[in-house]
N, C-alpha and C. Protein backbone atom coordinates (compact mmCIF):
# COMPACT_ATOMS: atom_id res chain seq x y z
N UNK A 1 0.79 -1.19 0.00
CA UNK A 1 0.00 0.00 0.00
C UNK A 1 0.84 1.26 0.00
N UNK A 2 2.09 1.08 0.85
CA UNK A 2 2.69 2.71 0.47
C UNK A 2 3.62 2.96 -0.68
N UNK A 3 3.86 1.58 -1.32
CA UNK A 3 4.18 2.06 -2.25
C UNK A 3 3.23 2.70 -3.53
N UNK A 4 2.08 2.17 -3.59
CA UNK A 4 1.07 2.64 -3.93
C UNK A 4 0.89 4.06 -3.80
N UNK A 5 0.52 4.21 -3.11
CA UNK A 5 0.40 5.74 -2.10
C UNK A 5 1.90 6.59 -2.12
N UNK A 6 2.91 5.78 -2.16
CA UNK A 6 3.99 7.11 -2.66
C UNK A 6 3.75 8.02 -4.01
N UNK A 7 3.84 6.47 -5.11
CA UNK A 7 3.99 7.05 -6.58
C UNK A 7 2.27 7.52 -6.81
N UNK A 8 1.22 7.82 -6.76
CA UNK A 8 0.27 8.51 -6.17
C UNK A 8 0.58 10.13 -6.20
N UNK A 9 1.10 10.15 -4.53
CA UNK A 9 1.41 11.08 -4.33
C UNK A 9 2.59 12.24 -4.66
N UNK A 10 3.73 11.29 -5.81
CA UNK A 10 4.56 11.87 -6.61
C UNK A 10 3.97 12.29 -7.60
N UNK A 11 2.59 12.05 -7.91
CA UNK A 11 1.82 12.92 -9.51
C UNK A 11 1.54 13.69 -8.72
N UNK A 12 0.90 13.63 -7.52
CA UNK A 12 0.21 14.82 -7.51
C UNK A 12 1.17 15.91 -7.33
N UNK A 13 2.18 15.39 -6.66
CA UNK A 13 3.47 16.71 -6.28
C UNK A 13 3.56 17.37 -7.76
N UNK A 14 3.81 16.58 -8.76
CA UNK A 14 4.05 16.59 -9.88
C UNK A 14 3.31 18.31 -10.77
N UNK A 15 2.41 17.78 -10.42
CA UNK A 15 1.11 18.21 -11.08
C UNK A 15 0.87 19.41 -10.67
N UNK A 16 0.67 19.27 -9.18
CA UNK A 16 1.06 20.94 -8.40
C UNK A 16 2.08 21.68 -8.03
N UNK A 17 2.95 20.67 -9.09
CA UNK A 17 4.81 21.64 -8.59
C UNK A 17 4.85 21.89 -7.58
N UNK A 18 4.58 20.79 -6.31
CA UNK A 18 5.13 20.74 -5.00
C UNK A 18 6.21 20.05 -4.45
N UNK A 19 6.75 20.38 -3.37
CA UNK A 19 7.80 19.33 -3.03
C UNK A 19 7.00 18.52 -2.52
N UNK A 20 7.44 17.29 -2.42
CA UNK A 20 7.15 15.67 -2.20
C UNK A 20 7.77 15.06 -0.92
N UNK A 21 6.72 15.31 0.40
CA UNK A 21 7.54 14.45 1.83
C UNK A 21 6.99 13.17 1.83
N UNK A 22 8.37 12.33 1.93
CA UNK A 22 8.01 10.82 2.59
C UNK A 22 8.63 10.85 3.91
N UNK A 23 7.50 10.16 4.68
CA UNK A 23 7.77 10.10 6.09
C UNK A 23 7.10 8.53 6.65
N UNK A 24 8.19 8.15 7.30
CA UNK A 24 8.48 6.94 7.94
C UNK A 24 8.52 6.85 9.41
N UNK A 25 7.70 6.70 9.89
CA UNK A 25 7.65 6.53 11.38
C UNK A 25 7.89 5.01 11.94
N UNK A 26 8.80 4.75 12.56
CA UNK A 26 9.19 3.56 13.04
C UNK A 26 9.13 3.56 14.83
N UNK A 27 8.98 2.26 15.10
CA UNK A 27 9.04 2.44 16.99
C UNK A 27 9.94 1.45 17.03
N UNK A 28 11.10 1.44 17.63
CA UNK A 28 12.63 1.10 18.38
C UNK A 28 11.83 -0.19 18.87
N UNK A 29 11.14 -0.22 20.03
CA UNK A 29 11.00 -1.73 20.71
C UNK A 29 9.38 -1.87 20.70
N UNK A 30 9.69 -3.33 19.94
CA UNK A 30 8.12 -3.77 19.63
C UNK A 30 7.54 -4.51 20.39
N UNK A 31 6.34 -4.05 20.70
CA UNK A 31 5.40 -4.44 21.19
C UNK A 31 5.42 -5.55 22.42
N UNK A 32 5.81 -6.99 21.19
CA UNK A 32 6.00 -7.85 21.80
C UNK A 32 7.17 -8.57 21.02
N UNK A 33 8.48 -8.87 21.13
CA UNK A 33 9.71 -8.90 19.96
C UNK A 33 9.23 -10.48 19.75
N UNK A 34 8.52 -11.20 20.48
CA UNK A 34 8.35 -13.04 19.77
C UNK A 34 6.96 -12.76 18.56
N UNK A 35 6.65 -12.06 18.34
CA UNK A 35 5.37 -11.99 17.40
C UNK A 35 6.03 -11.17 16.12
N UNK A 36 7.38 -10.29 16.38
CA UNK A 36 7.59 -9.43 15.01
C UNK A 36 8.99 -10.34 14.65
N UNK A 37 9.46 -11.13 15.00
CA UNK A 37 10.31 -11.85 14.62
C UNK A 37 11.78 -10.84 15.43
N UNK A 38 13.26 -10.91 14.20
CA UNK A 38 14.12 -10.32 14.29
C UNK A 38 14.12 -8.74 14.59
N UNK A 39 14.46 -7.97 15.16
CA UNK A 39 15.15 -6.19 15.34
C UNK A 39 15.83 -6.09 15.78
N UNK A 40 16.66 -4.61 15.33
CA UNK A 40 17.93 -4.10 15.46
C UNK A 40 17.88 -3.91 16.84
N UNK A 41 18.65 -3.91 17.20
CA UNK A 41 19.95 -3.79 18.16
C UNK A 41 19.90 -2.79 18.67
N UNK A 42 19.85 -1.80 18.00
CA UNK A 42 20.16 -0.04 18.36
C UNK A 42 18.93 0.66 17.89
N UNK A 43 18.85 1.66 18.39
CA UNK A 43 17.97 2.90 17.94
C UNK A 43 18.80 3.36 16.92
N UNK A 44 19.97 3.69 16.64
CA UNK A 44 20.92 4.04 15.33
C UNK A 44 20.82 3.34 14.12
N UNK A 45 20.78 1.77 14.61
CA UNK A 45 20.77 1.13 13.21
C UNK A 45 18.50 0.95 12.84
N UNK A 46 18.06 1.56 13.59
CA UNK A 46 16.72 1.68 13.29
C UNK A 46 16.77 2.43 12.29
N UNK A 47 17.20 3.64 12.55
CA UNK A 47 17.03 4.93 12.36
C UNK A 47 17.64 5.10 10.99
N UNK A 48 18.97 4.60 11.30
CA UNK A 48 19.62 4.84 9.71
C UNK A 48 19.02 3.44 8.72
N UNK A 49 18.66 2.65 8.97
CA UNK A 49 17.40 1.72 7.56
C UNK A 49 16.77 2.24 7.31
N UNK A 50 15.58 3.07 8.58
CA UNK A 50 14.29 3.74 8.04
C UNK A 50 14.79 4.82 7.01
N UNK A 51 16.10 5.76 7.02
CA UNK A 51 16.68 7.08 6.45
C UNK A 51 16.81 6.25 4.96
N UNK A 52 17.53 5.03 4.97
CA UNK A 52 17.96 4.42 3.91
C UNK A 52 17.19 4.08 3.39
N UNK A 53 16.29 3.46 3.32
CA UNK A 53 14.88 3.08 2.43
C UNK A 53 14.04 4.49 1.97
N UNK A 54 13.77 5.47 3.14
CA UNK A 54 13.34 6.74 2.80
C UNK A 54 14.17 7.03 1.57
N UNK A 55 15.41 7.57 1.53
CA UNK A 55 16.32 7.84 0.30
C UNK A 55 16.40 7.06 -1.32
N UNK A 56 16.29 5.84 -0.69
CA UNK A 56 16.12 5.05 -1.37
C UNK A 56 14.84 4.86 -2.50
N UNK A 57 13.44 5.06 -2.03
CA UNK A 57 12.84 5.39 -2.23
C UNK A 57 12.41 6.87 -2.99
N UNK A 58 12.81 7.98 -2.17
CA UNK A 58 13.17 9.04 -3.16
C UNK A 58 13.67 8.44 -4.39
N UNK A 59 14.79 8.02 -4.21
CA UNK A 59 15.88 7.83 -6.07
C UNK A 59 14.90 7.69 -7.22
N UNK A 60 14.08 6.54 -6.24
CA UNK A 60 13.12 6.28 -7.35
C UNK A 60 12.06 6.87 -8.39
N UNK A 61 12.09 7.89 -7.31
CA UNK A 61 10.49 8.59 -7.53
C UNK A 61 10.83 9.56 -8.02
N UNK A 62 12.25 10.20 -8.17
CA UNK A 62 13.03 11.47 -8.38
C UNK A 62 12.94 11.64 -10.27
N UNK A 63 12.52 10.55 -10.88
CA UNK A 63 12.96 11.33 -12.61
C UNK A 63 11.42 11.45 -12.82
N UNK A 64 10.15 11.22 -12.03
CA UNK A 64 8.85 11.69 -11.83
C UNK A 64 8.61 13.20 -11.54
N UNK A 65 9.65 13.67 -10.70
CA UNK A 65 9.75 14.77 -10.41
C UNK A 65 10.77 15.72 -10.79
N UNK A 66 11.23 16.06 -11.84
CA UNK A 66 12.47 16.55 -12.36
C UNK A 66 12.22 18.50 -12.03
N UNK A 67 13.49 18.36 -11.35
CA UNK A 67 13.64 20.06 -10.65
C UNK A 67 12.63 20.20 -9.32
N UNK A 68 12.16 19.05 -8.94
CA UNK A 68 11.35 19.49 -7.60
C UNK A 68 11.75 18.77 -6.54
N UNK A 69 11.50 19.07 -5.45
CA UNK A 69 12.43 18.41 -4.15
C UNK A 69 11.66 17.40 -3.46
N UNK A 70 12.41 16.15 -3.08
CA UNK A 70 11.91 15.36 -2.34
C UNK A 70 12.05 15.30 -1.05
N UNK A 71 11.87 15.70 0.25
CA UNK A 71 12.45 15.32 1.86
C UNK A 71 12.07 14.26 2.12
N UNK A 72 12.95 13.85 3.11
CA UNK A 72 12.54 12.30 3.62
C UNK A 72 12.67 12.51 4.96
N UNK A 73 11.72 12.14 6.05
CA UNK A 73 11.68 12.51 7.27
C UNK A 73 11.16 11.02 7.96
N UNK A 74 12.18 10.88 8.91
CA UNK A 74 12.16 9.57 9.49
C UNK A 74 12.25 9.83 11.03
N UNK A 75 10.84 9.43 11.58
CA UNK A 75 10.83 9.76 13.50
C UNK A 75 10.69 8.24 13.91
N UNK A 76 11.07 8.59 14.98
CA UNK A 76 10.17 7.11 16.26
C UNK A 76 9.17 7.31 16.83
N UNK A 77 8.72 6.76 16.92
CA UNK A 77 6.77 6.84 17.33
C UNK A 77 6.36 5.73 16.49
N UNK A 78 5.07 5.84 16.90
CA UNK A 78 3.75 4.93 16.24
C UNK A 78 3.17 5.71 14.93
N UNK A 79 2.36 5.13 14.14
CA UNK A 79 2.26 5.34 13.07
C UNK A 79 0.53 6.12 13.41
């Protein structure tokens, strides 16, 4: 679904010559860690995957948007 909902929301940036935020909210310690399987270690290595996929993601979406800006904003919290 969000990838869905990114490229979506890259026309519309598109369309209204806006800049384009993707934002990734992740939470450090889950819930219950035997029901989500494997997680990191650190709040750092959270933080820098969620940044890396955010970016990552941009690259993609970036020749959709030629001359307009993408941010990528990555917090901890709940969604």
């Amino acid at each position: 679904g969000a990838d869905h909902a990114a490229r979506f929301a890259a026309q519309l940036a598109r369309d209204q010559h806006a800049e384009l935020v993707l934002m990734n909210a992740y939470h450090f310690w889950p819930t219950n860690p035997a029901e989500t399987g494997d997680f990191p270690l650190s709040a750092d290595a959270m933080r820098e995957s969620s940044q890396r996929e955010l970016h990552n993601r941009a690259a993609e979406l970036q020749p959709t948007l030629p001359g307009q800006t993408i941010r990528c904003i990555s917090e901890e919290g709940y969604t």
